[in-house]
PDB file of N, CA and C in Angstrom:
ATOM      1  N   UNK A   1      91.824-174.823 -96.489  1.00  0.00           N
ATOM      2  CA  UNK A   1      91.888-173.501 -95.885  1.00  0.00           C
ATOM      3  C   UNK A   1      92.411-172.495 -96.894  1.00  0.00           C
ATOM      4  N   UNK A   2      92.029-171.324 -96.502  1.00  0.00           N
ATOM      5  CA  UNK A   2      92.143-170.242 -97.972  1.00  0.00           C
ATOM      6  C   UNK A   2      93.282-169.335 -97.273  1.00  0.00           C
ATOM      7  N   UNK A   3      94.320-169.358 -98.104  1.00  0.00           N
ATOM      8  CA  UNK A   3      95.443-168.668 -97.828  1.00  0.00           C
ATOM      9  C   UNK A   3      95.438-167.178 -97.766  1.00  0.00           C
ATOM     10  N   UNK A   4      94.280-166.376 -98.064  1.00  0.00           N
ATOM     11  CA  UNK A   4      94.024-164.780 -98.462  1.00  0.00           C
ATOM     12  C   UNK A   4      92.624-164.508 -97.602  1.00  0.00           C
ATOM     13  N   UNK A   5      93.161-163.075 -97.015  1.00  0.00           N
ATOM     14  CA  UNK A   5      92.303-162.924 -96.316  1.00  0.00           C
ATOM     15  C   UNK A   5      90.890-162.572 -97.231  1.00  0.00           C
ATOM     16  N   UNK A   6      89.797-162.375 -96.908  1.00  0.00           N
ATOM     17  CA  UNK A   6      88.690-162.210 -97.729  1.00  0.00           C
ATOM     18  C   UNK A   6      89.069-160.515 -97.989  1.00  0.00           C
ATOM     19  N   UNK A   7      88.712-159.843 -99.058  1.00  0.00           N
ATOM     20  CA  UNK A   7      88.727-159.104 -99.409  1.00  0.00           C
ATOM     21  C   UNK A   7      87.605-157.902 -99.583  1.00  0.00           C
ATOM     22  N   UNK A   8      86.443-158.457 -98.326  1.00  0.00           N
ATOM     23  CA  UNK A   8      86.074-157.454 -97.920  1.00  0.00           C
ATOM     24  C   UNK A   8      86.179-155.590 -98.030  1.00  0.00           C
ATOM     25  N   UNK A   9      84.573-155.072 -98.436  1.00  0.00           N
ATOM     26  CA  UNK A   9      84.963-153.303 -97.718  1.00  0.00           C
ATOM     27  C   UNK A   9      84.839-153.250 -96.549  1.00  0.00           C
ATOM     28  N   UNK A  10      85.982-151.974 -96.305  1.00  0.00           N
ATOM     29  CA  UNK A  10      86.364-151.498 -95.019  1.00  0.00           C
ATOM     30  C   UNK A  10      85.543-150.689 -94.499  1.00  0.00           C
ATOM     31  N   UNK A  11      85.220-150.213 -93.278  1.00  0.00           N
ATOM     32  CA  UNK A  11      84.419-149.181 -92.890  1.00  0.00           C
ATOM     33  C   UNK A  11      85.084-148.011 -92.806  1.00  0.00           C
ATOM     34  N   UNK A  12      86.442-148.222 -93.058  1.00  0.00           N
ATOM     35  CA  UNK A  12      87.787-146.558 -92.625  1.00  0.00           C
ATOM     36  C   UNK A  12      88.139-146.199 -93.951  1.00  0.00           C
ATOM     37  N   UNK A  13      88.932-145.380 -94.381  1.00  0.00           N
ATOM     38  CA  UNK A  13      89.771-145.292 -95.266  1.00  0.00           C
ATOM     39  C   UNK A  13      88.622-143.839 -96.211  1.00  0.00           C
ATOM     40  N   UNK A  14      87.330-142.955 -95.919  1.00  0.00           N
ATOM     41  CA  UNK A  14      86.585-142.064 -96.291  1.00  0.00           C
ATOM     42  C   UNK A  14      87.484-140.889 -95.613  1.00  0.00           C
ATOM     43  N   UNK A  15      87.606-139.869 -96.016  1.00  0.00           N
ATOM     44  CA  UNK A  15      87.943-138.435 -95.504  1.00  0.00           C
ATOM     45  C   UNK A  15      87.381-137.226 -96.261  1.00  0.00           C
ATOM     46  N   UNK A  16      86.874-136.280 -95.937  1.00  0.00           N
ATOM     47  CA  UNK A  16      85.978-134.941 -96.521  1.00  0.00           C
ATOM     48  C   UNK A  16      87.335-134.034 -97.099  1.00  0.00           C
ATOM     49  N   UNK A  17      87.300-133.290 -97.899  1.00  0.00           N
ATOM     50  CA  UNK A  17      87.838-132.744 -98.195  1.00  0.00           C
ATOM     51  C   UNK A  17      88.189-131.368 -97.394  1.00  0.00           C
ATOM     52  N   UNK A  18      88.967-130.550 -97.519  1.00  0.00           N
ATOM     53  CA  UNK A  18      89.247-129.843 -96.440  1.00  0.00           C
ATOM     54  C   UNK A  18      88.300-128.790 -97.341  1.00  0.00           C
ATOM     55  N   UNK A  19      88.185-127.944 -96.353  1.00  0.00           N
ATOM     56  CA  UNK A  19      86.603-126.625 -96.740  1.00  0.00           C
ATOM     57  C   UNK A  19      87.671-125.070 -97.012  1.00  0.00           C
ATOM     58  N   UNK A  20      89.064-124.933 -96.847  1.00  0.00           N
ATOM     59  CA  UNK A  20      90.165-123.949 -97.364  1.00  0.00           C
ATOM     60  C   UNK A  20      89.270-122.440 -95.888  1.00  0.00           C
ATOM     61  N   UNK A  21      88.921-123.325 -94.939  1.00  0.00           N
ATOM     62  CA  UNK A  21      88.580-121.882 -93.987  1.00  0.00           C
ATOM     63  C   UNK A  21      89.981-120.632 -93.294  1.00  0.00           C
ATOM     64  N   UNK A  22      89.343-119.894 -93.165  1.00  0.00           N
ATOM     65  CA  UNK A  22      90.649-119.142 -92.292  1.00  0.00           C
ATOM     66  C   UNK A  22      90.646-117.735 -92.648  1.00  0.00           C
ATOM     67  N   UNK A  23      91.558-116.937 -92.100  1.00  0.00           N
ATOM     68  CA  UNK A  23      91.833-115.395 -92.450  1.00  0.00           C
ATOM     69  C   UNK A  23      92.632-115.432 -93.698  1.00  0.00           C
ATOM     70  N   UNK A  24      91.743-114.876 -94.697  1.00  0.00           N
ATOM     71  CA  UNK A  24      92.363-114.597 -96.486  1.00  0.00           C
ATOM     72  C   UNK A  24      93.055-113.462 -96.841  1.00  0.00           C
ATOM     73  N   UNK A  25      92.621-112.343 -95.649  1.00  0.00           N
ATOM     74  CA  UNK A  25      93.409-110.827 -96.159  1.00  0.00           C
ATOM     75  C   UNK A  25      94.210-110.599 -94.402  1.00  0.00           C
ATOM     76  N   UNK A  26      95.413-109.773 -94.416  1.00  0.00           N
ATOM     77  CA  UNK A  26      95.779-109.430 -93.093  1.00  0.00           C
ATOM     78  C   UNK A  26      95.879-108.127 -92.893  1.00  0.00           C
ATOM     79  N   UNK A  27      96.004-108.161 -91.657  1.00  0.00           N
ATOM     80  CA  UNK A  27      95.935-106.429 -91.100  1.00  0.00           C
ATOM     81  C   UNK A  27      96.817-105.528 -91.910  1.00  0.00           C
ATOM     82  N   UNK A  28      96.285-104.628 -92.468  1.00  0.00           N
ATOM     83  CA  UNK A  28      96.685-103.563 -93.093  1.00  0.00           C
ATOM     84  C   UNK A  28      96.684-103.588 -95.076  1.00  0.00           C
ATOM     85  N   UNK A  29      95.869-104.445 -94.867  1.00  0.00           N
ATOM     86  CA  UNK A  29      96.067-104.509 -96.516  1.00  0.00           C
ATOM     87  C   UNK A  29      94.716-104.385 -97.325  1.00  0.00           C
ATOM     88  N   UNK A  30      95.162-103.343 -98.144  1.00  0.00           N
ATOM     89  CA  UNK A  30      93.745-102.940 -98.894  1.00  0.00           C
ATOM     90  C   UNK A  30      92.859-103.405 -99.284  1.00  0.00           C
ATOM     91  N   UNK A  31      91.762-103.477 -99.040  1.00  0.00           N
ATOM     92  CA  UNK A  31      90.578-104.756-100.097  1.00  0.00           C
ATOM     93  C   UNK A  31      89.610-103.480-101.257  1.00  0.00           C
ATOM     94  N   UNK A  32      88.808-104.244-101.445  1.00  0.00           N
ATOM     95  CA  UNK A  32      87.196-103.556-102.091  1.00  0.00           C
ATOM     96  C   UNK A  32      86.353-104.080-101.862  1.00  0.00           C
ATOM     97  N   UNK A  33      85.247-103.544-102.142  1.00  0.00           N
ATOM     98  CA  UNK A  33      83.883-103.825-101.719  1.00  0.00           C
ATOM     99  C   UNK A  33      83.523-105.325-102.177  1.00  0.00           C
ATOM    100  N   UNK A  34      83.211-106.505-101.417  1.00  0.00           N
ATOM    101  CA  UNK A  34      82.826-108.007-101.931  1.00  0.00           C
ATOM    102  C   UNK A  34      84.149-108.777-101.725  1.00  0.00           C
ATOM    103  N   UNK A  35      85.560-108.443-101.493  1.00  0.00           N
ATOM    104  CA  UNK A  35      86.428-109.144-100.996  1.00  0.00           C
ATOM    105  C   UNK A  35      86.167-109.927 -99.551  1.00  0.00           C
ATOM    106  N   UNK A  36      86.475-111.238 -99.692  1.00  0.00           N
ATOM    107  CA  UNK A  36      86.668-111.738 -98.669  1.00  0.00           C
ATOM    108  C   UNK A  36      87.498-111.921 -97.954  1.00  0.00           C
ATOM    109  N   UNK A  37      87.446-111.251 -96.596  1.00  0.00           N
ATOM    110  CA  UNK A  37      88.044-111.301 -95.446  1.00  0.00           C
ATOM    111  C   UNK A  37      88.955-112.460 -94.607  1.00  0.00           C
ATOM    112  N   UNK A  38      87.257-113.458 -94.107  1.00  0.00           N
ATOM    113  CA  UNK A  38      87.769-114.668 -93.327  1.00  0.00           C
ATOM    114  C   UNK A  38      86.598-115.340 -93.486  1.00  0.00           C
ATOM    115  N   UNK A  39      87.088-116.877 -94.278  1.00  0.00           N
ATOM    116  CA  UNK A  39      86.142-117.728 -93.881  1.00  0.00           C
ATOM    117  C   UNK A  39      86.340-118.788 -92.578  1.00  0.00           C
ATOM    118  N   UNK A  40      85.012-119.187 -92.004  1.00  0.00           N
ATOM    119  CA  UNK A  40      85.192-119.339 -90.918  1.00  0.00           C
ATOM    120  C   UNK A  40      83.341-120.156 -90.296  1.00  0.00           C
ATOM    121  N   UNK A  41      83.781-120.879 -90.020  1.00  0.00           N
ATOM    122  CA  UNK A  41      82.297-122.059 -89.429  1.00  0.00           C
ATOM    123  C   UNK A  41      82.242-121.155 -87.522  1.00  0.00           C
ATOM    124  N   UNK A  42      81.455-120.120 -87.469  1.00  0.00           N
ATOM    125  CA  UNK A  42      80.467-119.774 -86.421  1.00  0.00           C
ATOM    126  C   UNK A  42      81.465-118.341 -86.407  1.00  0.00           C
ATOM    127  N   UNK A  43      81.109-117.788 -85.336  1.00  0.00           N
ATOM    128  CA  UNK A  43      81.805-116.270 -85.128  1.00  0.00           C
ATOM    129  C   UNK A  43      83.076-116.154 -84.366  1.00  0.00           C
ATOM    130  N   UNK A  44      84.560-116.837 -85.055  1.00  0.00           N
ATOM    131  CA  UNK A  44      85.581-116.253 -84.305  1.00  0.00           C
ATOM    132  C   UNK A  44      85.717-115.294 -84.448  1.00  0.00           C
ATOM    133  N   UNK A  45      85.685-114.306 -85.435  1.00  0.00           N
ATOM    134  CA  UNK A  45      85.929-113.614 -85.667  1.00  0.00           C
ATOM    135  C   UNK A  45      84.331-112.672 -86.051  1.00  0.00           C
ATOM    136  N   UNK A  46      84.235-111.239 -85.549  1.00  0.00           N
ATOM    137  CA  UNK A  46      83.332-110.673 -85.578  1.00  0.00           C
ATOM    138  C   UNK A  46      83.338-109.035 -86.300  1.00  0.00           C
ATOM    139  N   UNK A  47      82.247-108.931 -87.555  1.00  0.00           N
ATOM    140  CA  UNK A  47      82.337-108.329 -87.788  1.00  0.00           C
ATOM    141  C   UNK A  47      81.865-106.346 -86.921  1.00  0.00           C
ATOM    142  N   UNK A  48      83.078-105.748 -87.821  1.00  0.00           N
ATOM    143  CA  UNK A  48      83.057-104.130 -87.323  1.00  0.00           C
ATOM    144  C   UNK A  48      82.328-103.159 -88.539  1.00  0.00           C
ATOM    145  N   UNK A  49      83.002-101.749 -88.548  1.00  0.00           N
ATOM    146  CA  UNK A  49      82.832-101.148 -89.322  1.00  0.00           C
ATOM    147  C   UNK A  49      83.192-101.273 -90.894  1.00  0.00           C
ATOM    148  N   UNK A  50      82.115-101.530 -91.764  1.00  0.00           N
ATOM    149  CA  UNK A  50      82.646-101.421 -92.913  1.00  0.00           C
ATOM    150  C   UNK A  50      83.019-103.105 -93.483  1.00  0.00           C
ATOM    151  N   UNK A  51      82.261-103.771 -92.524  1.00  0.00           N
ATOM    152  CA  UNK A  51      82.509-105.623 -92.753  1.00  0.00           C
ATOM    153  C   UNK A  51      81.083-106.180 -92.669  1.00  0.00           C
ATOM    154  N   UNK A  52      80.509-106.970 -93.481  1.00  0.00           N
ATOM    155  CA  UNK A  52      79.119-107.976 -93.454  1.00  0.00           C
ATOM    156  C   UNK A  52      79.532-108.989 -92.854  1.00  0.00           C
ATOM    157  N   UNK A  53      78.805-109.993 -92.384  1.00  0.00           N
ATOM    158  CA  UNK A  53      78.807-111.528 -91.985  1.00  0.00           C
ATOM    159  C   UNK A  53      77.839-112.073 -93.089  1.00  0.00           C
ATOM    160  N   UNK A  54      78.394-113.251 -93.759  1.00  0.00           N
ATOM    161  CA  UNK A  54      77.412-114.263 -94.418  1.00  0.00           C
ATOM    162  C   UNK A  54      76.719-114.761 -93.727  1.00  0.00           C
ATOM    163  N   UNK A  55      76.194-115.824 -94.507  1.00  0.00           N
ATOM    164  CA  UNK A  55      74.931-116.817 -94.209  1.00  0.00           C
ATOM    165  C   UNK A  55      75.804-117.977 -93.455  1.00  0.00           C
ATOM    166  N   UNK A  56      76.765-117.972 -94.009  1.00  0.00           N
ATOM    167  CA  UNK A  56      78.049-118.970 -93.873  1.00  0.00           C
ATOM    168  C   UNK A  56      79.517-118.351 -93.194  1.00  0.00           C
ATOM    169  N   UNK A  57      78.912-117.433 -92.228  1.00  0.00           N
ATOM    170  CA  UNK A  57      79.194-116.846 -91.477  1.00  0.00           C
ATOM    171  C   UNK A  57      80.979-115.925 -92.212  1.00  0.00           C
ATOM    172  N   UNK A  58      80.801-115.948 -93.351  1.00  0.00           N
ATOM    173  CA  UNK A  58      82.246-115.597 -93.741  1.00  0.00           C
ATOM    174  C   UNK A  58      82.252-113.669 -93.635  1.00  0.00           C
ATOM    175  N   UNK A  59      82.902-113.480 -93.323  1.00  0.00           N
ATOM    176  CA  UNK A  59      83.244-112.065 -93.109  1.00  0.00           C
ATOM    177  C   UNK A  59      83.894-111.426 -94.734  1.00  0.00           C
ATOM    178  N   UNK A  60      82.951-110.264 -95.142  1.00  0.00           N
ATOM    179  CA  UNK A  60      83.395-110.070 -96.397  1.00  0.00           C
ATOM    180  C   UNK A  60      83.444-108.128 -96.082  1.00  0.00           C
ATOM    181  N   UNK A  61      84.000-107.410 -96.884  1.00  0.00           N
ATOM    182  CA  UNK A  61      84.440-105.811 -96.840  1.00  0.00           C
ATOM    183  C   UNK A  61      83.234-105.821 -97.747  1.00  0.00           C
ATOM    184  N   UNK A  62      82.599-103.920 -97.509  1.00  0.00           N
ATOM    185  CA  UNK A  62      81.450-104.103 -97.946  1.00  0.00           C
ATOM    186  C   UNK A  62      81.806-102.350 -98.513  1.00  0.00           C
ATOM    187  N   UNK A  63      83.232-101.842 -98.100  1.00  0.00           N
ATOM    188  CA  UNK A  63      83.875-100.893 -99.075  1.00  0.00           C
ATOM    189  C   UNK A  63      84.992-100.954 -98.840  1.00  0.00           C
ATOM    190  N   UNK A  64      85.738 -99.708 -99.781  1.00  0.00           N
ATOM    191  CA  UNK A  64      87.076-100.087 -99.781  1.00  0.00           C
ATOM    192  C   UNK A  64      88.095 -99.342 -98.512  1.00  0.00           C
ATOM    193  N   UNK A  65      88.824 -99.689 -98.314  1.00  0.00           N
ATOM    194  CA  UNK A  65      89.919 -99.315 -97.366  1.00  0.00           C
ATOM    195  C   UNK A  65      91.281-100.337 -97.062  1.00  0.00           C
ATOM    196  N   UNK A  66      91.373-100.348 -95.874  1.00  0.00           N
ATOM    197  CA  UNK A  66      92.523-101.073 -95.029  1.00  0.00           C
ATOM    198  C   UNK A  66      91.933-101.816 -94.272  1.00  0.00           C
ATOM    199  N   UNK A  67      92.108-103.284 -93.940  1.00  0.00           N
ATOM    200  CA  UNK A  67      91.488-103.897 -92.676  1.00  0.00           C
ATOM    201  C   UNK A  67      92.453-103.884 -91.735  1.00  0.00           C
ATOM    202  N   UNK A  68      91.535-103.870 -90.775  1.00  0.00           N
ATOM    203  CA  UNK A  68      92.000-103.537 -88.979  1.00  0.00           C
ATOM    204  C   UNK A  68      91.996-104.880 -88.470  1.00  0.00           C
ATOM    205  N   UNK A  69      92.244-105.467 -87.607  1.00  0.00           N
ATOM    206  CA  UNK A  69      91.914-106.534 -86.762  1.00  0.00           C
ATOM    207  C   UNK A  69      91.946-105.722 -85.018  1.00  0.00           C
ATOM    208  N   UNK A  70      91.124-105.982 -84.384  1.00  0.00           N
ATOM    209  CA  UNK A  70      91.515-105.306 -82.870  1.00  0.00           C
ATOM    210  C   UNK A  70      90.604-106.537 -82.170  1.00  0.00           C
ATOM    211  N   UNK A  71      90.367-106.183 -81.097  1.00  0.00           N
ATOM    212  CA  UNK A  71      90.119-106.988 -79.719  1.00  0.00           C
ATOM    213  C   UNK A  71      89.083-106.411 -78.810  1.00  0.00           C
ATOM    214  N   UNK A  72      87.937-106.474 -78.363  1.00  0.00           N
ATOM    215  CA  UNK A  72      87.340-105.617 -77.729  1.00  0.00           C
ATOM    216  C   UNK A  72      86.155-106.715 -76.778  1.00  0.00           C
ATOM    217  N   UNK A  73      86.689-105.894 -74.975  1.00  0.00           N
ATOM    218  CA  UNK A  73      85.909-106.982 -74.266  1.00  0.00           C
ATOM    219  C   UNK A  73      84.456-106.802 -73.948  1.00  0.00           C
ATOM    220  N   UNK A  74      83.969-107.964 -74.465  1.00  0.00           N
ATOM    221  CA  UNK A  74      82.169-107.677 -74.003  1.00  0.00           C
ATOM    222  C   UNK A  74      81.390-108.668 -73.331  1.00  0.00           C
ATOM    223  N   UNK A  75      80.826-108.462 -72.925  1.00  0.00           N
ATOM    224  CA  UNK A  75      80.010-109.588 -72.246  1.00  0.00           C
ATOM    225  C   UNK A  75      79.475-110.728 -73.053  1.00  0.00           C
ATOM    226  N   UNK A  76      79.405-111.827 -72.579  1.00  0.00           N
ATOM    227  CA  UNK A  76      78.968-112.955 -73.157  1.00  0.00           C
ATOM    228  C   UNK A  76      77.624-113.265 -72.601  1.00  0.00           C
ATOM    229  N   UNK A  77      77.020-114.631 -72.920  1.00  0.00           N
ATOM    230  CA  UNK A  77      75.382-114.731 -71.835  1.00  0.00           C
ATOM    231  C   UNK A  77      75.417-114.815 -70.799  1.00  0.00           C
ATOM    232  N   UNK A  78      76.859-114.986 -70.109  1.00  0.00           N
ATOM    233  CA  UNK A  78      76.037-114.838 -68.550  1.00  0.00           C
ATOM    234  C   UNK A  78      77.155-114.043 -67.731  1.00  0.00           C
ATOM    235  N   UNK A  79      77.866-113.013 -68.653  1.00  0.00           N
ATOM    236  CA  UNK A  79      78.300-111.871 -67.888  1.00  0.00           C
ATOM    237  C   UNK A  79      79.152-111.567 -68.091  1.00  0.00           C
ATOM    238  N   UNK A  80      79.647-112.962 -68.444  1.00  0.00           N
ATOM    239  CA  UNK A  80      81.240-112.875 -68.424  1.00  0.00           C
ATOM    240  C   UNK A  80      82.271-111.651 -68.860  1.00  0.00           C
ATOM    241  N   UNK A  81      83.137-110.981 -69.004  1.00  0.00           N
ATOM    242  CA  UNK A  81      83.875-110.580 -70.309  1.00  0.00           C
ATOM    243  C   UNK A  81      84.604-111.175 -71.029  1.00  0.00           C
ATOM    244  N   UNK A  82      84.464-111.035 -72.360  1.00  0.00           N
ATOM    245  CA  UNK A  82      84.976-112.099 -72.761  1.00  0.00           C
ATOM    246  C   UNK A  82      85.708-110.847 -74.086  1.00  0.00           C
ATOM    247  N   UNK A  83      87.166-111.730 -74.432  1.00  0.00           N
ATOM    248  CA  UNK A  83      87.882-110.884 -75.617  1.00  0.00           C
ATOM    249  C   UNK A  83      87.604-111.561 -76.877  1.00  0.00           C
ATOM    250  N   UNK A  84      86.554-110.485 -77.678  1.00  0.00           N
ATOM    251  CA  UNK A  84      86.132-110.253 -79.211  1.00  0.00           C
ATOM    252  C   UNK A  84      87.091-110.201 -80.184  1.00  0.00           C
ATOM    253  N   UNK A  85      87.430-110.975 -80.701  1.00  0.00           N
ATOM    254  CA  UNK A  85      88.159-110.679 -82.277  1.00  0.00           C
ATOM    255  C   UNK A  85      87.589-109.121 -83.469  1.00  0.00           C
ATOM    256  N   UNK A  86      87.097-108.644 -83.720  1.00  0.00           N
ATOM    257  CA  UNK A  86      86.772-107.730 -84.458  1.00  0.00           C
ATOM    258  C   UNK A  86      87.361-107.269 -85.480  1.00  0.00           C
ATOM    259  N   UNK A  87      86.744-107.484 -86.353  1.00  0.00           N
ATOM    260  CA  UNK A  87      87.639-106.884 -88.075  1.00  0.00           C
ATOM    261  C   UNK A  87      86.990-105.624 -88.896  1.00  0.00           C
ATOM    262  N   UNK A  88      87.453-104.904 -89.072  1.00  0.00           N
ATOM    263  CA  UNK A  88      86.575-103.981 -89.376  1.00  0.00           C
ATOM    264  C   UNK A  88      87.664-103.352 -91.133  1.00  0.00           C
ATOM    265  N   UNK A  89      87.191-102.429 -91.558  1.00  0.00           N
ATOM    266  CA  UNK A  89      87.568-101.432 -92.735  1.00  0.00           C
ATOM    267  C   UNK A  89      87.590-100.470 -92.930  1.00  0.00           C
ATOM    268  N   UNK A  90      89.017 -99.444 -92.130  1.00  0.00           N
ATOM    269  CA  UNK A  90      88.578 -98.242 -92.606  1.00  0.00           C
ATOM    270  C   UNK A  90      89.153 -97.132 -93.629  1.00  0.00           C
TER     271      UNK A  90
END
């Protein structure tokens, strides 16, 4: 009998690296045009005045100012109201 377990690969022990998402600039602080805002996987956050959305949904300033963060309720698909994150630059 063999004193060691077989030394087999495991199926666990893989993890992805983290993707660094989240809000990069905060309310009230100056950017320029091509700074990024917030990265972010789908629309928590939605762009306003003076903000693009990527392809990769990241929210970037598209001139210069101050960013805002506010809240604004709108309907969703089936009526609801629902409270909007909104980032805007002015």
């Amino acid at each position: 009998m063999s004193h060691k377990k077989a030394g087999g690969s495991t199926a666990l022990g893989r993890d992805s690296q983290g993707k660094r998402l989240g809000v990069k600039m905060s309310h009230g602080q100056k950017t320029k045009p091509g700074m990024i805002i917030v990265r972010q996987r789908g629309t928590k956050f939605h762009p306003g005045v003076g903000v693009r959305k990527g392809s990769d949904y990241t929210l970037y300033a598209i001139k210069e100012g101050t960013i805002y963060f506010s809240q604004k309720k709108s309907p969703d698909f089936t009526g609801k109201l629902r409270c909007k994150k909104i980032v805007s630059v002015k």
